[in-house]
PDB file of N, CA and C in Angstrom:
ATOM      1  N   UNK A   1      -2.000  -1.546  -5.487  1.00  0.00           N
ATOM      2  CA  UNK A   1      -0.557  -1.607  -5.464  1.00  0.00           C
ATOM      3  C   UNK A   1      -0.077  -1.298  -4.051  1.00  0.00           C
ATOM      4  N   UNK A   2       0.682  -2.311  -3.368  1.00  0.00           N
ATOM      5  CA  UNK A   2       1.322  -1.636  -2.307  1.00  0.00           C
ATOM      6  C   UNK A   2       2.665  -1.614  -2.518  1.00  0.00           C
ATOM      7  N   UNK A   3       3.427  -0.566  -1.971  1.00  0.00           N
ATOM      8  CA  UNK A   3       4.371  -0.106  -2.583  1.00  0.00           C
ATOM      9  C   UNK A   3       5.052   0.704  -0.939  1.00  0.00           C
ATOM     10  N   UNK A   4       6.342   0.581  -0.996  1.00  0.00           N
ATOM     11  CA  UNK A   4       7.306   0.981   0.169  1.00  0.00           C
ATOM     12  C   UNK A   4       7.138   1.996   0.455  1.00  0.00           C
ATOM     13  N   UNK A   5       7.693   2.926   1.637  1.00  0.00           N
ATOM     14  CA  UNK A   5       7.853   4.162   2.097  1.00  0.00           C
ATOM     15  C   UNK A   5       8.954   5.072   1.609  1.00  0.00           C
ATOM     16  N   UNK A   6       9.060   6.339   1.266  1.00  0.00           N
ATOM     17  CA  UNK A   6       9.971   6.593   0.505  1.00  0.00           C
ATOM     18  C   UNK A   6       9.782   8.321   1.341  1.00  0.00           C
ATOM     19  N   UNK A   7      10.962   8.858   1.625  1.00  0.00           N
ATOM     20  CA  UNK A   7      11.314  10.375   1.375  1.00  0.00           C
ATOM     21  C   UNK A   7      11.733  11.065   0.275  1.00  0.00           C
ATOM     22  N   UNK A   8      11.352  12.536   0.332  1.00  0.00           N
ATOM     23  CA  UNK A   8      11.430  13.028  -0.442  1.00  0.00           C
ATOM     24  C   UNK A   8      12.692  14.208   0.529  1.00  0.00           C
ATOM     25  N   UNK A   9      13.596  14.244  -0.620  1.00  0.00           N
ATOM     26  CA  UNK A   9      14.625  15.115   0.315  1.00  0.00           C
ATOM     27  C   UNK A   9      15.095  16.757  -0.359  1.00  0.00           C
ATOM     28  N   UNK A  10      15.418  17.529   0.181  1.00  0.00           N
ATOM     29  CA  UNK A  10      16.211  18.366  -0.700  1.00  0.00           C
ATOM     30  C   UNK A  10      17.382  18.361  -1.203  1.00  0.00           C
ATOM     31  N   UNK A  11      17.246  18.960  -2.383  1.00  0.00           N
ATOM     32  CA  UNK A  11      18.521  18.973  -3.423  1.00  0.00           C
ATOM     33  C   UNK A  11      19.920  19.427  -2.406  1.00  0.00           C
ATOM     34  N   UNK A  12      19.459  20.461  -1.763  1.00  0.00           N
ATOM     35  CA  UNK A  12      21.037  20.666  -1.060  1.00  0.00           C
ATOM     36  C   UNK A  12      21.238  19.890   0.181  1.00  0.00           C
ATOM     37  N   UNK A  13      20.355  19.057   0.806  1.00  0.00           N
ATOM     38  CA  UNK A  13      21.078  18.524   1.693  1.00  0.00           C
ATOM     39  C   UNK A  13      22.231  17.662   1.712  1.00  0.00           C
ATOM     40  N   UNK A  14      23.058  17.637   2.408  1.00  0.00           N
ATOM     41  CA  UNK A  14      24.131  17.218   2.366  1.00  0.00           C
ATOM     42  C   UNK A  14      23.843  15.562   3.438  1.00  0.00           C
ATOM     43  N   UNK A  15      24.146  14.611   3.083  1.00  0.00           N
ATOM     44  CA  UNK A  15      23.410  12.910   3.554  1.00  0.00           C
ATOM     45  C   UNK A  15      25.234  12.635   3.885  1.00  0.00           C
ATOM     46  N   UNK A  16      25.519  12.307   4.750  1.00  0.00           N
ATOM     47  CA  UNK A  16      26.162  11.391   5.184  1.00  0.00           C
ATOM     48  C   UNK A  16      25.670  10.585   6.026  1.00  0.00           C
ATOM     49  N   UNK A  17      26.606   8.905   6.181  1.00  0.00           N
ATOM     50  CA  UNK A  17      26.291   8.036   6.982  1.00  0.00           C
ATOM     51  C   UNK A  17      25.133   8.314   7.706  1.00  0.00           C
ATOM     52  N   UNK A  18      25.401   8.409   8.895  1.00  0.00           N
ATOM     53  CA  UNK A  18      24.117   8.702  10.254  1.00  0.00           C
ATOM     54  C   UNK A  18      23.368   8.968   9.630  1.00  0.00           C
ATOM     55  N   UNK A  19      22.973  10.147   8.480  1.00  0.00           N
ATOM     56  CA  UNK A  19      21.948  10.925   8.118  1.00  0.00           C
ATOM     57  C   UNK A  19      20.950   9.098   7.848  1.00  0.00           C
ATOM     58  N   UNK A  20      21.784   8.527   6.129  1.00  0.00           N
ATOM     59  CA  UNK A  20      21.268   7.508   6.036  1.00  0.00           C
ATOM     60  C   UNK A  20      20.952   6.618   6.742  1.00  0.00           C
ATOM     61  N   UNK A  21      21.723   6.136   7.631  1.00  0.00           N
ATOM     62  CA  UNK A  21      21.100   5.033   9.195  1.00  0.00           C
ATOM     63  C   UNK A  21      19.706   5.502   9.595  1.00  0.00           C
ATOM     64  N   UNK A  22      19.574   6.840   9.431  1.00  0.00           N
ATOM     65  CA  UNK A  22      18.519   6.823  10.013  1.00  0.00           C
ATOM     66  C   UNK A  22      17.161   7.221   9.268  1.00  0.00           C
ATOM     67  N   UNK A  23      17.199   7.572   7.937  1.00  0.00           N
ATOM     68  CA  UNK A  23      16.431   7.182   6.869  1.00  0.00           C
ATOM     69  C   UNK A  23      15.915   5.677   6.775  1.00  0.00           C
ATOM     70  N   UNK A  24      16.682   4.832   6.626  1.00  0.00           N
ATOM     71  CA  UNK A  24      16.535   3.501   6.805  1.00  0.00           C
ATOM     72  C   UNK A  24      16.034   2.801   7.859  1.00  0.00           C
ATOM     73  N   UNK A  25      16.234   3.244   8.567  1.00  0.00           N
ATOM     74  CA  UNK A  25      16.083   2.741  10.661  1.00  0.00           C
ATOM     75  C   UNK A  25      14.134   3.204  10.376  1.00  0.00           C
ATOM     76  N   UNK A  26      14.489   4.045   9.851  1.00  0.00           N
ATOM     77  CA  UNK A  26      12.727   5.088   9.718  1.00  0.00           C
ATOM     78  C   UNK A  26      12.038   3.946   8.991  1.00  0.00           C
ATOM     79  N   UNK A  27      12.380   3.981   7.816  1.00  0.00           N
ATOM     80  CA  UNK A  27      11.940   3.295   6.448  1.00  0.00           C
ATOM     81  C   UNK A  27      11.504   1.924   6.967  1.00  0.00           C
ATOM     82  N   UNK A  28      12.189   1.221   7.491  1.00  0.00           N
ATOM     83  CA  UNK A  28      12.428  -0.754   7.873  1.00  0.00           C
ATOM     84  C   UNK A  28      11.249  -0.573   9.205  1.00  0.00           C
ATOM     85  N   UNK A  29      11.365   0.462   9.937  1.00  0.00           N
ATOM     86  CA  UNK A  29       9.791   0.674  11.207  1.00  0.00           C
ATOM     87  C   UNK A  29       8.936   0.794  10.515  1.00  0.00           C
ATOM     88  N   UNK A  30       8.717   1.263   9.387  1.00  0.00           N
ATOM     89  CA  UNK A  30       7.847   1.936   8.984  1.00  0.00           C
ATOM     90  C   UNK A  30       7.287   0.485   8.138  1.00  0.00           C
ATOM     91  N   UNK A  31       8.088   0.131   7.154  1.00  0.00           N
ATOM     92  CA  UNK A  31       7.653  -0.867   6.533  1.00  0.00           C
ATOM     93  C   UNK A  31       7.426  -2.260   7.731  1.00  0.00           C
ATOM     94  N   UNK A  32       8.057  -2.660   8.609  1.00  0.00           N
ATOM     95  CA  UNK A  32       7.530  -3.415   9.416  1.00  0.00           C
ATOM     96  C   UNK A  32       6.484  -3.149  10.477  1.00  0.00           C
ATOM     97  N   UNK A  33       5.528  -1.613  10.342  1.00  0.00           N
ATOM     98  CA  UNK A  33       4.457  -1.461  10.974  1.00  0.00           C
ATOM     99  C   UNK A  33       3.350  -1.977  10.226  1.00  0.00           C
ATOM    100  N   UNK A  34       4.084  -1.736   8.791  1.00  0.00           N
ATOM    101  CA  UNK A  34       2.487  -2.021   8.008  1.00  0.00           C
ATOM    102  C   UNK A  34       2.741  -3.354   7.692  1.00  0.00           C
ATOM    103  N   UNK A  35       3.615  -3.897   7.551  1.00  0.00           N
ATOM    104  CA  UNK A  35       3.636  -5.445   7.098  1.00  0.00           C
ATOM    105  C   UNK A  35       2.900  -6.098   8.352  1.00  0.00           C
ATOM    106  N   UNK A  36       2.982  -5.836   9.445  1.00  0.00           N
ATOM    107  CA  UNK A  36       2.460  -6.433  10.981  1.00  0.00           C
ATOM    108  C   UNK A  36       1.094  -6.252  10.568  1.00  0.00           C
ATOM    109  N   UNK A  37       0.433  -4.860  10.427  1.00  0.00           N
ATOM    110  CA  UNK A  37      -0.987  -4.960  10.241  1.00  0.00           C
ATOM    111  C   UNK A  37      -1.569  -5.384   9.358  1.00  0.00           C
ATOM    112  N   UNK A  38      -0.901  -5.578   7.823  1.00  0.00           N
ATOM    113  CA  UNK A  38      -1.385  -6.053   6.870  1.00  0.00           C
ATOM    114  C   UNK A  38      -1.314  -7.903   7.493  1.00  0.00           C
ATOM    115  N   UNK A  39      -0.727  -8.391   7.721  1.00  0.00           N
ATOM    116  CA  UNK A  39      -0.553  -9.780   8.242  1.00  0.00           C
ATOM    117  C   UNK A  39      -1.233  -9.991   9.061  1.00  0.00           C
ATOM    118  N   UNK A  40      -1.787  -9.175   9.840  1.00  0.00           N
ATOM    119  CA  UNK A  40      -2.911  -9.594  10.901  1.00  0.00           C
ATOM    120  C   UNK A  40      -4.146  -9.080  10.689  1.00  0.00           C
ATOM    121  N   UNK A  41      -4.162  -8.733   9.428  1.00  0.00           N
ATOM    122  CA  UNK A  41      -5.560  -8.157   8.766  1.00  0.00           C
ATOM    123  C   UNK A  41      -6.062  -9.164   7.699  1.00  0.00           C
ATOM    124  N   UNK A  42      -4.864  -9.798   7.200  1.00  0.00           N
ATOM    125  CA  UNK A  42      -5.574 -10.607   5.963  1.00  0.00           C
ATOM    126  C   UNK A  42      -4.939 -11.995   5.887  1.00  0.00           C
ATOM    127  N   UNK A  43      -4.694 -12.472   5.151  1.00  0.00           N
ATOM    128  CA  UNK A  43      -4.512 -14.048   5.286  1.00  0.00           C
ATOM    129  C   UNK A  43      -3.125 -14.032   4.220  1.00  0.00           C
ATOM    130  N   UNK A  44      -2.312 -13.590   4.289  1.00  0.00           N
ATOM    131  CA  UNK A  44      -0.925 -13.164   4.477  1.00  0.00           C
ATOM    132  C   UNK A  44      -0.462 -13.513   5.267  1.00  0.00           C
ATOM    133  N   UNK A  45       1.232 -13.974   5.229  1.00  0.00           N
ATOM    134  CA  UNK A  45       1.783 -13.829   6.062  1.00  0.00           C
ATOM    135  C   UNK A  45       2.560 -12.790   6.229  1.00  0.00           C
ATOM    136  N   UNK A  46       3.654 -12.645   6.982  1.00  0.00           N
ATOM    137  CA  UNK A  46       4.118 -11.330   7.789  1.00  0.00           C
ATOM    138  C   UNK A  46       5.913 -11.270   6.455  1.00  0.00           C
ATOM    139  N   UNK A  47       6.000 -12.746   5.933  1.00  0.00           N
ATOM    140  CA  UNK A  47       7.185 -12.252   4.709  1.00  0.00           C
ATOM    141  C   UNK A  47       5.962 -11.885   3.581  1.00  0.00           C
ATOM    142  N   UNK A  48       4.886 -12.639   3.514  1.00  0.00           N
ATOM    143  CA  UNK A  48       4.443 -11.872   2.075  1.00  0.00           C
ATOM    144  C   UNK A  48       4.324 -10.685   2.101  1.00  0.00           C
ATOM    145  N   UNK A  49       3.856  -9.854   3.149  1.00  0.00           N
ATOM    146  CA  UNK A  49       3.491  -8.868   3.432  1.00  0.00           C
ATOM    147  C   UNK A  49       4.533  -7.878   2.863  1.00  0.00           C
ATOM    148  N   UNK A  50       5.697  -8.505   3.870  1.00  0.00           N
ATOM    149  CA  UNK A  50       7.080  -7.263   3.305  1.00  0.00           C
ATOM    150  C   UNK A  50       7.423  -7.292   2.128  1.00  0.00           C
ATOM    151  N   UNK A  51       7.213  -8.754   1.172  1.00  0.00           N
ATOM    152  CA  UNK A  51       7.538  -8.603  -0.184  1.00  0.00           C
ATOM    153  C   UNK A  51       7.212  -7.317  -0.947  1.00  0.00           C
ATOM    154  N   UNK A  52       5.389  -7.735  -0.223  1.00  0.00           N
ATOM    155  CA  UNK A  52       4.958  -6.801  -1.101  1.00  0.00           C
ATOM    156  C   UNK A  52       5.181  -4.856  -1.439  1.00  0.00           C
ATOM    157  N   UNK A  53       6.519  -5.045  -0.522  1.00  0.00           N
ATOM    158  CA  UNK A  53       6.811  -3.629  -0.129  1.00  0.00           C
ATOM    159  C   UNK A  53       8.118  -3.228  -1.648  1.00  0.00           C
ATOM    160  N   UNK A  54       9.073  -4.376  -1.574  1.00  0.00           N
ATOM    161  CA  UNK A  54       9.807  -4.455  -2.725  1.00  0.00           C
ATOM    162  C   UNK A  54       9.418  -4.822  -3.707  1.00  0.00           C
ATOM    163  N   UNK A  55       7.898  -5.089  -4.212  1.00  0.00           N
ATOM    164  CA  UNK A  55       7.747  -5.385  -5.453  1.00  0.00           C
ATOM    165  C   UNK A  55       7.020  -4.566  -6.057  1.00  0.00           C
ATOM    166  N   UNK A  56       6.197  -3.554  -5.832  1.00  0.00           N
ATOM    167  CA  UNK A  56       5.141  -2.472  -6.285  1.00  0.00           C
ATOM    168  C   UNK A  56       5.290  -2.986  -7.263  1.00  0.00           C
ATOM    169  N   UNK A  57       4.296  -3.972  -7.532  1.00  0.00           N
ATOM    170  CA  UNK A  57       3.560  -4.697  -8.528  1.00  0.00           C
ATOM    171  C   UNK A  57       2.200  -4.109  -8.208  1.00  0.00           C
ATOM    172  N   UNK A  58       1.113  -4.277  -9.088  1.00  0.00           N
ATOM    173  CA  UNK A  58      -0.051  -3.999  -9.533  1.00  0.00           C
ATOM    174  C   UNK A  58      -0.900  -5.141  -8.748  1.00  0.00           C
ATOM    175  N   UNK A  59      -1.789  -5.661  -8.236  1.00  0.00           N
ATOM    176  CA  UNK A  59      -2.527  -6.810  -7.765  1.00  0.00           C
ATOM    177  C   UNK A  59      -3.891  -6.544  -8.544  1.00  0.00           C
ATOM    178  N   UNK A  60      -4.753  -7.771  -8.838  1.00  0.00           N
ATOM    179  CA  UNK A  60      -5.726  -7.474  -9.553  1.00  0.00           C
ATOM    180  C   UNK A  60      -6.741  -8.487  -8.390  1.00  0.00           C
ATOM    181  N   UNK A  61      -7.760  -7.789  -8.827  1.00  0.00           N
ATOM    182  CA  UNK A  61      -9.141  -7.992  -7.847  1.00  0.00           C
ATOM    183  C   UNK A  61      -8.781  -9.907  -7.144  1.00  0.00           C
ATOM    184  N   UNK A  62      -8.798 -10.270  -7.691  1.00  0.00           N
ATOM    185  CA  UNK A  62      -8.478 -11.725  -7.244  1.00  0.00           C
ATOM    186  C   UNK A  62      -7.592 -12.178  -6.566  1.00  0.00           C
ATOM    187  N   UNK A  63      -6.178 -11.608  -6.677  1.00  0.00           N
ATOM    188  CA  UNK A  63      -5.650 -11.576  -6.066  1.00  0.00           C
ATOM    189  C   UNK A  63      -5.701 -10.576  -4.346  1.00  0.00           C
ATOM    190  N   UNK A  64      -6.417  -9.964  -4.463  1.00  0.00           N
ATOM    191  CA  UNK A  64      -7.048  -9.331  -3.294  1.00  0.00           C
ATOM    192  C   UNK A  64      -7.948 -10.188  -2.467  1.00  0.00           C
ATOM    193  N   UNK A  65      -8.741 -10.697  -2.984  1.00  0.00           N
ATOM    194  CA  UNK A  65      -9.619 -11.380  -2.444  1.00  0.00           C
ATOM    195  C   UNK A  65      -9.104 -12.833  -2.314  1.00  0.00           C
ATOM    196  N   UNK A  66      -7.411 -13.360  -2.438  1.00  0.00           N
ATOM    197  CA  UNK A  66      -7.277 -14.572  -2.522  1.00  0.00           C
ATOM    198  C   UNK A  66      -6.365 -14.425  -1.233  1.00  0.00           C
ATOM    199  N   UNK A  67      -6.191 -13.126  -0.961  1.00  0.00           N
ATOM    200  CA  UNK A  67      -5.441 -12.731  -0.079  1.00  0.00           C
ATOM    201  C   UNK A  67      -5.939 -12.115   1.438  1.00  0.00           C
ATOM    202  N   UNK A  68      -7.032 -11.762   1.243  1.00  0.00           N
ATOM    203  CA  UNK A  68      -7.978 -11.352   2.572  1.00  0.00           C
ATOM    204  C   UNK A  68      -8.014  -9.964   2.101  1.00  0.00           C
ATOM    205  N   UNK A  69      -7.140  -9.430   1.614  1.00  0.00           N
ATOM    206  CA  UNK A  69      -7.329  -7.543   1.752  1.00  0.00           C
ATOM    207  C   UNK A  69      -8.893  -7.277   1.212  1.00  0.00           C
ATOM    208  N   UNK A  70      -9.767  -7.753   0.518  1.00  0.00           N
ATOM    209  CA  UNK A  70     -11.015  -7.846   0.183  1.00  0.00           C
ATOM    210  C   UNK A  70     -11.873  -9.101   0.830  1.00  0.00           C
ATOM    211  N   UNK A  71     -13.304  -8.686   1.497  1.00  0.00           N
ATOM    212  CA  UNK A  71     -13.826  -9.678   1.232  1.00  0.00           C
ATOM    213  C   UNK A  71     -14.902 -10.281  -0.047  1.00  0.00           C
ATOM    214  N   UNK A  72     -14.830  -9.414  -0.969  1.00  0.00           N
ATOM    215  CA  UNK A  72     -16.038  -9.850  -1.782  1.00  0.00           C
ATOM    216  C   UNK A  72     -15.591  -9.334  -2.868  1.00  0.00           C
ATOM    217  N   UNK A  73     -15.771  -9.949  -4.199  1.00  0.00           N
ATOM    218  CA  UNK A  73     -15.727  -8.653  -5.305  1.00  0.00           C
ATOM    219  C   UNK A  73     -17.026  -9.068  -5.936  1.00  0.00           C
ATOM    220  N   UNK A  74     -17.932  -7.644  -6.395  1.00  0.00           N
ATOM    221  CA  UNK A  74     -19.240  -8.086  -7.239  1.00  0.00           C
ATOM    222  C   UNK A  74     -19.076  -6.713  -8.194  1.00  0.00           C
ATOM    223  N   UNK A  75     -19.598  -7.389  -9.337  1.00  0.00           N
ATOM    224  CA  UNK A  75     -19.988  -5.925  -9.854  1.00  0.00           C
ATOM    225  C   UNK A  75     -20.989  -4.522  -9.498  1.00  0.00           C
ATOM    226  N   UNK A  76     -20.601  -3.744  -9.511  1.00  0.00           N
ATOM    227  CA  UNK A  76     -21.547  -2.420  -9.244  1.00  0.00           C
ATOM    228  C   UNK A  76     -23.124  -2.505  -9.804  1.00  0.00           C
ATOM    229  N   UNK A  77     -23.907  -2.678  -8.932  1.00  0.00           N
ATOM    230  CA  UNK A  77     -24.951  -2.243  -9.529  1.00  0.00           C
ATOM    231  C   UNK A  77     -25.832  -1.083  -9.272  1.00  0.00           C
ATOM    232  N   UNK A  78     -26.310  -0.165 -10.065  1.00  0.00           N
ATOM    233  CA  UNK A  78     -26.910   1.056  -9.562  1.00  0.00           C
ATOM    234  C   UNK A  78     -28.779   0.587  -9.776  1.00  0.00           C
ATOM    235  N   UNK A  79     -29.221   0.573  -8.878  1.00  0.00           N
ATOM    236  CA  UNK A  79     -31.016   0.730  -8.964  1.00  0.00           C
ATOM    237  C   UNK A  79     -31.411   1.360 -10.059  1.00  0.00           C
ATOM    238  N   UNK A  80     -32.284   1.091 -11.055  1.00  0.00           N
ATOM    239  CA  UNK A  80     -32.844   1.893 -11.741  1.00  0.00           C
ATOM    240  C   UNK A  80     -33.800   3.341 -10.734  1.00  0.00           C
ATOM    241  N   UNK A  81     -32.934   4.091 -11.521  1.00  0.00           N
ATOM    242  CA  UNK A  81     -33.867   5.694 -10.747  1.00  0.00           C
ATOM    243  C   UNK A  81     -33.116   6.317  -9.405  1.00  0.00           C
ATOM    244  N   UNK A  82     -31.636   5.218  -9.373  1.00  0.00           N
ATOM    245  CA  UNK A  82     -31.147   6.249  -8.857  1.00  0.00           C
ATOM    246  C   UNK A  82     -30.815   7.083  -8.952  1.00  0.00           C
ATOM    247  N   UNK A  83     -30.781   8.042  -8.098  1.00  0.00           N
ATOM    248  CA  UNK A  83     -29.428   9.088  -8.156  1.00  0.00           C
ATOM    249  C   UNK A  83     -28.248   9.058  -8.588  1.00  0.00           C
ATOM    250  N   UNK A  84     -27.834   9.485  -9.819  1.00  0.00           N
ATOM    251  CA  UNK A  84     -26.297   9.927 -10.063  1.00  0.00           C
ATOM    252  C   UNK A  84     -25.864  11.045 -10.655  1.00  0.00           C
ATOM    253  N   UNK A  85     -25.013  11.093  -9.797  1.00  0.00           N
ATOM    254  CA  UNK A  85     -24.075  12.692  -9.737  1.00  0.00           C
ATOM    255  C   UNK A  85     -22.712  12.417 -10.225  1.00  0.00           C
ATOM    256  N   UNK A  86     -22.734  13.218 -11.927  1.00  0.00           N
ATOM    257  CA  UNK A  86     -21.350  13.361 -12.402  1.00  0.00           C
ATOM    258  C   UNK A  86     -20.683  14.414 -12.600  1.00  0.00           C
ATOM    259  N   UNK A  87     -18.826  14.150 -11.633  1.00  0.00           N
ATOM    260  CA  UNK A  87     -18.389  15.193 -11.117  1.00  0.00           C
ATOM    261  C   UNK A  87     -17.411  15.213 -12.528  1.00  0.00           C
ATOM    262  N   UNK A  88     -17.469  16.877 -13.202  1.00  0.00           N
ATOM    263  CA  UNK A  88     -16.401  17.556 -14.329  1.00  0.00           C
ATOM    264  C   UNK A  88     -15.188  18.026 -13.342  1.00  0.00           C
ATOM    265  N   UNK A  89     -14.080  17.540 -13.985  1.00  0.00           N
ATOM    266  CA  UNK A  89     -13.093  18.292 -13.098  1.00  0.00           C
ATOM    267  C   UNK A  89     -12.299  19.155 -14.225  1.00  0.00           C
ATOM    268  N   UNK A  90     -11.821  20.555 -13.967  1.00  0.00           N
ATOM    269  CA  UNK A  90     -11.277  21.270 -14.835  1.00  0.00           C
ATOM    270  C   UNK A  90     -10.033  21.872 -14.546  1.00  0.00           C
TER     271      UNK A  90
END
């Protein structure tokens, strides 16, 4: 899922104008840093990229790999006799 940049603010701050200009001014750099690298990382372009900032949609393996962010998908295979270590979390 890629999904936008977001603050987290306090309850008492008080937001006028400017405050917001520049939440946003933050937010739109921020989202057009990663849309630039995601677009020059994968076979995207530089609007799909930002879409994908307003849509935090879910992408499934294929769509990853239809997109460049993956190059391969295979299933896991473990060697017989490997090593595996299973972590309990409590």
């Amino acid at each position: 899922m890629f999904h936008g940049v977001g603050f987290e603010i306090n309850a008492q701050m008080r937001l006028e104008e400017k405050n917001l200009r520049e939440f946003m001014d933050a937010m739109s750099a921020d989202h057009k840093r990663m849309a630039d690298i995601i677009a020059d990382r994968t076979s995207l372009s530089l609007d799909e990229a930002r879409k994908l900032f307003a849509e935090a949609r879910t992408k499934d393996a294929n769509d990853a790999l239809n997109a460049g962010v993956v190059h391969e998908v295979s299933d896991l295979v473990i060697p017989p006799g490997a090593p595996v270590i299973t972590l309990v979390l409590t």
